[in-house]
PDB file of N, CA and C in Angstrom:
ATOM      1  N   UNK A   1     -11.277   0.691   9.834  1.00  0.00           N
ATOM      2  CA  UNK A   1     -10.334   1.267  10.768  1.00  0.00           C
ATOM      3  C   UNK A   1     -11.031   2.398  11.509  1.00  0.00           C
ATOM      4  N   UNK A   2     -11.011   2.592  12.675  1.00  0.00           N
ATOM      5  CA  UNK A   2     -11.111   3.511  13.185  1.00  0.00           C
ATOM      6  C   UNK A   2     -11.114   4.939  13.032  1.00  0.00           C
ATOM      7  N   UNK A   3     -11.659   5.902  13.918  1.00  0.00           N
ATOM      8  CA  UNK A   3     -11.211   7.413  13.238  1.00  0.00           C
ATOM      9  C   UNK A   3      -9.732   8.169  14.273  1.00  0.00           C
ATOM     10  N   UNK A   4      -9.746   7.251  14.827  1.00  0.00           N
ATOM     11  CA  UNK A   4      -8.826   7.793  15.652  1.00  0.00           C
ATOM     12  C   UNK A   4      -7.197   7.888  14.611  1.00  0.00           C
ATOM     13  N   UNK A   5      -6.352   9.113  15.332  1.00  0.00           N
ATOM     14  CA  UNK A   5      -5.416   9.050  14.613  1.00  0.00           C
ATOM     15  C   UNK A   5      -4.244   8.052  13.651  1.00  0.00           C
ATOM     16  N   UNK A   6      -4.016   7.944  12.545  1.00  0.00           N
ATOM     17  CA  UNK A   6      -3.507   7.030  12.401  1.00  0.00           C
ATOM     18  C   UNK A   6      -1.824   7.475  12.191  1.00  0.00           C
ATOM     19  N   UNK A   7      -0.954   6.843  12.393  1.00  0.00           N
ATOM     20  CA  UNK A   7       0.449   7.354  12.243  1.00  0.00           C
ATOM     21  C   UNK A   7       0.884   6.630  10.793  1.00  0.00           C
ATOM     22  N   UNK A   8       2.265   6.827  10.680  1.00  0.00           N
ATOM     23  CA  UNK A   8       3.208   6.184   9.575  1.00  0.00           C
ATOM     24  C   UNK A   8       3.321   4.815  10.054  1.00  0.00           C
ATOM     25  N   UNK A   9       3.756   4.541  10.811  1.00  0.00           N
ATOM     26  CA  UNK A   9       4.059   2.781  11.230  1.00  0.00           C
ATOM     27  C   UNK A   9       3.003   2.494  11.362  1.00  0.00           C
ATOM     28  N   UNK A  10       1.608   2.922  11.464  1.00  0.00           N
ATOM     29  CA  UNK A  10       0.774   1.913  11.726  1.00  0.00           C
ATOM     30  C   UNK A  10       0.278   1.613  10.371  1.00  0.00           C
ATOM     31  N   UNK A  11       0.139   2.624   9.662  1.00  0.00           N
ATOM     32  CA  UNK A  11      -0.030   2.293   7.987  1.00  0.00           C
ATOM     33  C   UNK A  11       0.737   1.414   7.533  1.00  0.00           C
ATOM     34  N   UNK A  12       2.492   2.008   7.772  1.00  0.00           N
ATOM     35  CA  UNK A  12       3.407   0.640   6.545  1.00  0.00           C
ATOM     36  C   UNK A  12       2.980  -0.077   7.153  1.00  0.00           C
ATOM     37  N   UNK A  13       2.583  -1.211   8.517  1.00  0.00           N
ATOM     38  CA  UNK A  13       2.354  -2.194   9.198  1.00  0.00           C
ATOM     39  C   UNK A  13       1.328  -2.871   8.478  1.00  0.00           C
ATOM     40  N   UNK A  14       0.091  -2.185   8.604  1.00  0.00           N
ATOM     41  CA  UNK A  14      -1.130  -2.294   7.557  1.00  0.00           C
ATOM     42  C   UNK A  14      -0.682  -3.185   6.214  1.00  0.00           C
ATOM     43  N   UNK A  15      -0.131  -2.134   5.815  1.00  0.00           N
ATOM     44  CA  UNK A  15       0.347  -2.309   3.969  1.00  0.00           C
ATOM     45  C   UNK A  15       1.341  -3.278   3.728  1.00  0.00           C
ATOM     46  N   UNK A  16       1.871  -3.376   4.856  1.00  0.00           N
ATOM     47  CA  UNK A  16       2.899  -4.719   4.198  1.00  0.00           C
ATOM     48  C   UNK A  16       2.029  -6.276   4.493  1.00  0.00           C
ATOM     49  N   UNK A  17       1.109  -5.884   5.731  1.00  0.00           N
ATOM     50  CA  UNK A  17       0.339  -7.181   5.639  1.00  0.00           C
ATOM     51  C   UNK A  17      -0.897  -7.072   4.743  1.00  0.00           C
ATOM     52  N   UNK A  18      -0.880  -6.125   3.909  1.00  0.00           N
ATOM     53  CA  UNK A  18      -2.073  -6.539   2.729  1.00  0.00           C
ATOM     54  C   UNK A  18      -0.551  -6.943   2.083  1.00  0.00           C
ATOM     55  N   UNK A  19      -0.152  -6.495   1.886  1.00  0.00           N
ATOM     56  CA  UNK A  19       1.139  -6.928   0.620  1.00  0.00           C
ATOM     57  C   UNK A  19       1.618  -8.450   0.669  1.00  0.00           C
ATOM     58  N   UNK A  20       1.784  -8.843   2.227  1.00  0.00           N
ATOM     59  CA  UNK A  20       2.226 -10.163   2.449  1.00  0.00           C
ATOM     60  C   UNK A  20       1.214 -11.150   2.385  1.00  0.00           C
ATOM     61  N   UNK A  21      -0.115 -10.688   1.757  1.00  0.00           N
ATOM     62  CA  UNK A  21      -1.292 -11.621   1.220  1.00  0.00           C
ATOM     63  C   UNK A  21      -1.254 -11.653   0.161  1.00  0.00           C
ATOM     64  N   UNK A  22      -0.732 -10.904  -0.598  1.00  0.00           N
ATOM     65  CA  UNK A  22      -0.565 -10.844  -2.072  1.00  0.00           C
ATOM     66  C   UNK A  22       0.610 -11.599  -2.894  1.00  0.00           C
ATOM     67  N   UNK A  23       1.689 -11.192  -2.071  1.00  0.00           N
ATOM     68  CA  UNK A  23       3.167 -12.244  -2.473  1.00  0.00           C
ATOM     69  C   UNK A  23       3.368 -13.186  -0.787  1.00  0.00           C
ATOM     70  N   UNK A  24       2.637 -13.926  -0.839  1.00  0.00           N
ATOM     71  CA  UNK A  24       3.226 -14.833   0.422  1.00  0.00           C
ATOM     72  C   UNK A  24       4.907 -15.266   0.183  1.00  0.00           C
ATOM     73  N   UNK A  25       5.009 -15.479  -0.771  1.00  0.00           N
ATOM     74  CA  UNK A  25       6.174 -16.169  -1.320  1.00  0.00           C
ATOM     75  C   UNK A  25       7.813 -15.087  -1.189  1.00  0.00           C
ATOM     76  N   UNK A  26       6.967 -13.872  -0.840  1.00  0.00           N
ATOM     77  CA  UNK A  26       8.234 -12.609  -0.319  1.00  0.00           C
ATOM     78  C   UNK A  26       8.455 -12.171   0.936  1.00  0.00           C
ATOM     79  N   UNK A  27       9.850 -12.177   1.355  1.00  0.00           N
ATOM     80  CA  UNK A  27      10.606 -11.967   2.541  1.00  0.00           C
ATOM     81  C   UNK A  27      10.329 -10.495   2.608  1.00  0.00           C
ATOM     82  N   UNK A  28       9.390 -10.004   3.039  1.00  0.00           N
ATOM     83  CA  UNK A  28       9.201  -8.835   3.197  1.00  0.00           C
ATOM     84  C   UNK A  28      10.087  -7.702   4.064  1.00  0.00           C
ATOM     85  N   UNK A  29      10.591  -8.555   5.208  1.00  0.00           N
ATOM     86  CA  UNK A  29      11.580  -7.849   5.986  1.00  0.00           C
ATOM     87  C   UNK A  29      12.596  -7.372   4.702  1.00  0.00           C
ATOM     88  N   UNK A  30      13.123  -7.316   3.762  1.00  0.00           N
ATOM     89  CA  UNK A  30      13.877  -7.163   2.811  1.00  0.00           C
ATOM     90  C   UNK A  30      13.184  -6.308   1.921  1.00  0.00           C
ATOM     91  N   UNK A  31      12.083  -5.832   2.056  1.00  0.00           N
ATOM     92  CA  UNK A  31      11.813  -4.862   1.253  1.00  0.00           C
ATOM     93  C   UNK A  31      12.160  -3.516   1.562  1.00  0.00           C
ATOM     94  N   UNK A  32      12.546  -2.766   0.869  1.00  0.00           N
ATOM     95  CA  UNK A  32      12.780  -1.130   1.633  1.00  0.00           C
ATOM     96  C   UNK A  32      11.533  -0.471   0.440  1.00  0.00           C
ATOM     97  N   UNK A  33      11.063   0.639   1.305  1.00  0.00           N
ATOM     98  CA  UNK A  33       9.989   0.932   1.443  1.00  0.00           C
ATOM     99  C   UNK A  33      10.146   2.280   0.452  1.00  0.00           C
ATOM    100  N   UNK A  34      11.375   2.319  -0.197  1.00  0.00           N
ATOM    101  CA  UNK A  34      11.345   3.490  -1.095  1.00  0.00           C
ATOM    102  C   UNK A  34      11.276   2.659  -2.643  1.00  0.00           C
ATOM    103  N   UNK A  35      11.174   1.330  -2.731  1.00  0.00           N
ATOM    104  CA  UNK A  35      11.308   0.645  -4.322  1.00  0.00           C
ATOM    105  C   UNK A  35      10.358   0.760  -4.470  1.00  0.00           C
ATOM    106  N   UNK A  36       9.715   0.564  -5.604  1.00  0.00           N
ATOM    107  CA  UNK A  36       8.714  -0.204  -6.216  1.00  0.00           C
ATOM    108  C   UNK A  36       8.174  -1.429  -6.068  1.00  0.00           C
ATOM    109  N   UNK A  37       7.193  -1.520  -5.736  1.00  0.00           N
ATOM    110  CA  UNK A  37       6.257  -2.590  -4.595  1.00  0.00           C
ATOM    111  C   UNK A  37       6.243  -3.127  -5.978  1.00  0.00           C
ATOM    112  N   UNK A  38       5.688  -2.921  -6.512  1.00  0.00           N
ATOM    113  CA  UNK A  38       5.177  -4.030  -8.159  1.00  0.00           C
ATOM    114  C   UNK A  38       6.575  -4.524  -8.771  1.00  0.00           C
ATOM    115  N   UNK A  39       7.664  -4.241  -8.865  1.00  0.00           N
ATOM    116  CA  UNK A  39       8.831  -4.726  -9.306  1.00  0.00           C
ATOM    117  C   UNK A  39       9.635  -5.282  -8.555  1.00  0.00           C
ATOM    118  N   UNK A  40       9.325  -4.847  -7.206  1.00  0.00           N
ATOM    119  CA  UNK A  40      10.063  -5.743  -5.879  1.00  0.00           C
ATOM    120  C   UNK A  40       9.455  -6.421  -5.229  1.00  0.00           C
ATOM    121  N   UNK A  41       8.064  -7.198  -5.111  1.00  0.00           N
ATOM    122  CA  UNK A  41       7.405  -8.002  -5.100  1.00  0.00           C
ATOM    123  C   UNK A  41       7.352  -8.880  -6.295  1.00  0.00           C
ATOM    124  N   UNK A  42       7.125  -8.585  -7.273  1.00  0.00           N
ATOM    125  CA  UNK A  42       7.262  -9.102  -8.774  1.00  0.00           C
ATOM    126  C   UNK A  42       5.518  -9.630  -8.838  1.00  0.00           C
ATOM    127  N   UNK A  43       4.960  -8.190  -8.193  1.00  0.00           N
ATOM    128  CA  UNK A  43       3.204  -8.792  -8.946  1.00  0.00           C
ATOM    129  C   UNK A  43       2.933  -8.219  -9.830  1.00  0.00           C
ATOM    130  N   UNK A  44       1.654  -8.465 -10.656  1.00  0.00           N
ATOM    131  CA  UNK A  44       1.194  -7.892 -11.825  1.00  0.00           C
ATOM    132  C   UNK A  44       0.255  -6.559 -11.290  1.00  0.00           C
ATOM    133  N   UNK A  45      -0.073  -5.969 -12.252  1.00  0.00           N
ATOM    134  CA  UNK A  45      -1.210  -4.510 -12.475  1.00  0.00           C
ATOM    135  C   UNK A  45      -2.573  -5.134 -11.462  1.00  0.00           C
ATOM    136  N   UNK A  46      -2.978  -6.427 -12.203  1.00  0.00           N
ATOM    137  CA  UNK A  46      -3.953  -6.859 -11.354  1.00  0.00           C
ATOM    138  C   UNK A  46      -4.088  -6.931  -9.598  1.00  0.00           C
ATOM    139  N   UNK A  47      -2.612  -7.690  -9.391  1.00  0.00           N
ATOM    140  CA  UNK A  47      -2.459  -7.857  -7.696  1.00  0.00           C
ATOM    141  C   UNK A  47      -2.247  -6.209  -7.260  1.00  0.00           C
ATOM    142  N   UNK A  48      -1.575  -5.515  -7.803  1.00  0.00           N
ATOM    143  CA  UNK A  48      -1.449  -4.190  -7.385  1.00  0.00           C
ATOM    144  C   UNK A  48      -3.100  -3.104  -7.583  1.00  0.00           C
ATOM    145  N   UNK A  49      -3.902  -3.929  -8.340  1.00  0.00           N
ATOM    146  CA  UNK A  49      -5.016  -3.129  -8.314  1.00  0.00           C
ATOM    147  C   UNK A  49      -5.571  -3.146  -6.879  1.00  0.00           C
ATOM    148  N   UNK A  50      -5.847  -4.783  -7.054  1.00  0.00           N
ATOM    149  CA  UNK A  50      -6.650  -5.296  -5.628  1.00  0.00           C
ATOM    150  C   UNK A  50      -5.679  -5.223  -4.054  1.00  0.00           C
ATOM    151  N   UNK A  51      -4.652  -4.539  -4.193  1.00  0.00           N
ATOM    152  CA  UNK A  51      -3.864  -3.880  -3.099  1.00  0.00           C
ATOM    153  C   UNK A  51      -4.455  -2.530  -3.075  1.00  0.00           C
ATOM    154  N   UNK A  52      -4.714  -1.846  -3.948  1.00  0.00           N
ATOM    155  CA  UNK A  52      -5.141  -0.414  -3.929  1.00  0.00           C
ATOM    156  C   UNK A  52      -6.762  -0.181  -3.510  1.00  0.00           C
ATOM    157  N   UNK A  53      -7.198  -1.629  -3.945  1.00  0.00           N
ATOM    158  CA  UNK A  53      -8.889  -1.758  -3.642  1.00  0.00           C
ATOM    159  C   UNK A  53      -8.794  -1.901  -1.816  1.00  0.00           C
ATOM    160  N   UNK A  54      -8.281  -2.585  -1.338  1.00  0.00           N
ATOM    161  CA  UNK A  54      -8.364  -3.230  -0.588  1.00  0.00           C
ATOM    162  C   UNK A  54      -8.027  -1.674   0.656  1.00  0.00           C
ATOM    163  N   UNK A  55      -6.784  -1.087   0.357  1.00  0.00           N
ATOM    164  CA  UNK A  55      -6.459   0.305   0.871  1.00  0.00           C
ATOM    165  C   UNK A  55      -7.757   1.024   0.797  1.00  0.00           C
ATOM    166  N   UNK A  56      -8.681   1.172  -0.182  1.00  0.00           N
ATOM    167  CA  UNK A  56      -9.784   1.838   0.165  1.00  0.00           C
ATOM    168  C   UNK A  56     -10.713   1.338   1.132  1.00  0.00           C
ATOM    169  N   UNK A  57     -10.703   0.204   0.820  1.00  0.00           N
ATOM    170  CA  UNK A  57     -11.672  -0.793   1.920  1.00  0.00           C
ATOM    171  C   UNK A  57     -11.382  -0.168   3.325  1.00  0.00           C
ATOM    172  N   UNK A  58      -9.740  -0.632   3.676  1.00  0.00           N
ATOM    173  CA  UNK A  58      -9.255  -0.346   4.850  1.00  0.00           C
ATOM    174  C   UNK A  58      -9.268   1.025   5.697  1.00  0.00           C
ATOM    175  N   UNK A  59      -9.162   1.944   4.528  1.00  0.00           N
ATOM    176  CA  UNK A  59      -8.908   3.450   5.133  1.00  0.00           C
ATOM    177  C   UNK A  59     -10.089   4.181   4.763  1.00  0.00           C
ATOM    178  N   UNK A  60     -10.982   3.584   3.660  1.00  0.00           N
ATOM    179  CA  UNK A  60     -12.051   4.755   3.290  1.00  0.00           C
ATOM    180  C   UNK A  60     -11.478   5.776   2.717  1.00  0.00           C
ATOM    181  N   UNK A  61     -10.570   5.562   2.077  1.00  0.00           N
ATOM    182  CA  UNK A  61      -9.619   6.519   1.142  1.00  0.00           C
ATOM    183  C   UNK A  61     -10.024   6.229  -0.532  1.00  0.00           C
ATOM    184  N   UNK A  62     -10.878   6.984  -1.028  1.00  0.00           N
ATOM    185  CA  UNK A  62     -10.826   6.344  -2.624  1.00  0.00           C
ATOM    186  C   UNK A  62      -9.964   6.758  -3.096  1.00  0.00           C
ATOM    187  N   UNK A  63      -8.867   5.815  -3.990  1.00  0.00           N
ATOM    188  CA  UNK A  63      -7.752   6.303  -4.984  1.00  0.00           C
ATOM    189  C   UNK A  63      -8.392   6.467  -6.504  1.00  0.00           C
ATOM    190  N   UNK A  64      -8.535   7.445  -6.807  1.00  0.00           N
ATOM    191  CA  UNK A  64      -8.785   7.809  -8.390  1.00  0.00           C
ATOM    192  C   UNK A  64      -7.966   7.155  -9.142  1.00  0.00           C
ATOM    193  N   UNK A  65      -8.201   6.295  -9.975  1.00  0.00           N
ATOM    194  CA  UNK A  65      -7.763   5.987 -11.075  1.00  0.00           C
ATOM    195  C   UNK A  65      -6.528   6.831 -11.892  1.00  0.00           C
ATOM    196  N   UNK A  66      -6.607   7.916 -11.997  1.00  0.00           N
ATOM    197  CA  UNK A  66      -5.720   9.660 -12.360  1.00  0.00           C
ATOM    198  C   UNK A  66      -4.413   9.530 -11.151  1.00  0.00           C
ATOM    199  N   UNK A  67      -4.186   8.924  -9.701  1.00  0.00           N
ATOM    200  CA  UNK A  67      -3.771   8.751  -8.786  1.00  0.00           C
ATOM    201  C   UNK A  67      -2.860   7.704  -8.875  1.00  0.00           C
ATOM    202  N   UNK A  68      -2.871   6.186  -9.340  1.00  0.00           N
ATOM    203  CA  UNK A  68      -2.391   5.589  -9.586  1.00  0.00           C
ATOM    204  C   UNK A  68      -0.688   5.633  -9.843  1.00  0.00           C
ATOM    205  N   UNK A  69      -0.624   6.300 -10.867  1.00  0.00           N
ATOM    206  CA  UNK A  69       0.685   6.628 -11.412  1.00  0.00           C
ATOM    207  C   UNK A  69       1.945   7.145 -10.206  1.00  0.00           C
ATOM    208  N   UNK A  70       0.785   7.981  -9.067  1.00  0.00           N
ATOM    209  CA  UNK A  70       1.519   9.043  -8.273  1.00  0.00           C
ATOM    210  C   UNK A  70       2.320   7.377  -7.156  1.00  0.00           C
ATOM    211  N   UNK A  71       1.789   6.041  -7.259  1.00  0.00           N
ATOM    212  CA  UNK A  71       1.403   4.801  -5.644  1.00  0.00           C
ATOM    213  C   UNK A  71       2.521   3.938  -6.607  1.00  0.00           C
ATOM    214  N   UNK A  72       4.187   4.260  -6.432  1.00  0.00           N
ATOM    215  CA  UNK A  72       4.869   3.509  -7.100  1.00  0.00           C
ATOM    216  C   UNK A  72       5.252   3.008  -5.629  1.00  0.00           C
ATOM    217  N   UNK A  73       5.943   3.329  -5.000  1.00  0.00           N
ATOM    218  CA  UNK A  73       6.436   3.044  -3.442  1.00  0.00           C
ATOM    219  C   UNK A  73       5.844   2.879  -2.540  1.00  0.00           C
ATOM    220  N   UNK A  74       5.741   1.664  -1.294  1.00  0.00           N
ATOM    221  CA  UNK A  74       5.484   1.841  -0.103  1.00  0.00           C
ATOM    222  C   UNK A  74       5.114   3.313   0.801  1.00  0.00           C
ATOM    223  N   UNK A  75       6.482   3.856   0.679  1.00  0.00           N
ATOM    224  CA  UNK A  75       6.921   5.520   0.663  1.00  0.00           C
ATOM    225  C   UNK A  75       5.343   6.486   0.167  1.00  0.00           C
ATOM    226  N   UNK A  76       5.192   5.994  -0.563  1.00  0.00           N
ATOM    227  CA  UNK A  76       4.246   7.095  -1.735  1.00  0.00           C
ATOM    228  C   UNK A  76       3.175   6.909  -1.114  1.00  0.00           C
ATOM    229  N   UNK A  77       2.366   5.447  -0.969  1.00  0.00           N
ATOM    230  CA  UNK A  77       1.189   5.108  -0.659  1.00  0.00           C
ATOM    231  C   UNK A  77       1.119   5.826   0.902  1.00  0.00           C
ATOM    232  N   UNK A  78       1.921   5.624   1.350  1.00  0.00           N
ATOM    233  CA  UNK A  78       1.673   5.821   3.223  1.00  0.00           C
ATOM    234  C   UNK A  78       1.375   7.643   3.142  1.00  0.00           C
ATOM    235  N   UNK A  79       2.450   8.291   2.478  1.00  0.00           N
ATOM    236  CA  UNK A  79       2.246   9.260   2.642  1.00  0.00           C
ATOM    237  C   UNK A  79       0.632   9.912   1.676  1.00  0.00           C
ATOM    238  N   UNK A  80       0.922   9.513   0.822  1.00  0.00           N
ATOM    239  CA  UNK A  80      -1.442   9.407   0.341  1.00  0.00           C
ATOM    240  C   UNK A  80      -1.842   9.368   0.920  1.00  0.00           C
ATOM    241  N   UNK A  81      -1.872   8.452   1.531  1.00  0.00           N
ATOM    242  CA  UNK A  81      -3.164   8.403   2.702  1.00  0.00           C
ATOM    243  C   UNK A  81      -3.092   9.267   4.150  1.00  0.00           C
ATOM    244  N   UNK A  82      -1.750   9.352   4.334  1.00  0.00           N
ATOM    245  CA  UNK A  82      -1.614  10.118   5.111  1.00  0.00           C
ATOM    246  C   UNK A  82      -2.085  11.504   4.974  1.00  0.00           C
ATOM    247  N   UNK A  83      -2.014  11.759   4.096  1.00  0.00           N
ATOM    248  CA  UNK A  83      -2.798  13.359   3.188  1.00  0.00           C
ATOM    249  C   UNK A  83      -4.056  13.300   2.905  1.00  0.00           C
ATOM    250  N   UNK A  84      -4.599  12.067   3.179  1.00  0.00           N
ATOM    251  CA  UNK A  84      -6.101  12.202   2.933  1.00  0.00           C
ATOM    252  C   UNK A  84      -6.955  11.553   4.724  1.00  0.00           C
ATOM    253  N   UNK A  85      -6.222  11.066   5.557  1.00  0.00           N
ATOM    254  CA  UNK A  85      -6.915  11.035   6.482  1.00  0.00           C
ATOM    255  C   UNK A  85      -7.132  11.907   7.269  1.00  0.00           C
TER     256      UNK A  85
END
């Protein structure tokens, strides 16, 4: 991605299309962005790892391992990164 500014919609935009590679099988328009992505998608630790890998890929943001706990929500993640770009 670029260095140019990035906003909130262009992130959730981002994140729901890594997300909608991960659960093809979910109506994503139906997700609200304050649940829990891993319980309202219904993926495992694993698919949610390689969502978090993939966010680094994308943004050049490393998530610490210690960090994890904080990336329950859509909500949560956008604003992370938003604090680190």
């Amino acid at each position: 991605m670029s260095m140019q500014t990035v906003n909130m919609a262009q992130i959730q935009t981002t994140l729901l299309d890594v997300l909608s590679n991960l659960a093809p099988e979910k109506d994503l328009s139906l997700y609200e962005s304050n649940t829990g992505i891993q319980e309202a998608l219904d993926i495992d630790s694993f698919d949610y790892l390689n969502f978090l890998i993939e966010l680094e890929s994308l943004y050049g943001v490393a998530v610490p391992e210690a960090d994890y706990d904080q990336l329950v929500t859509l909500d949560d993640v956008v604003d992370y990164l938003l604090d680190r770009l």
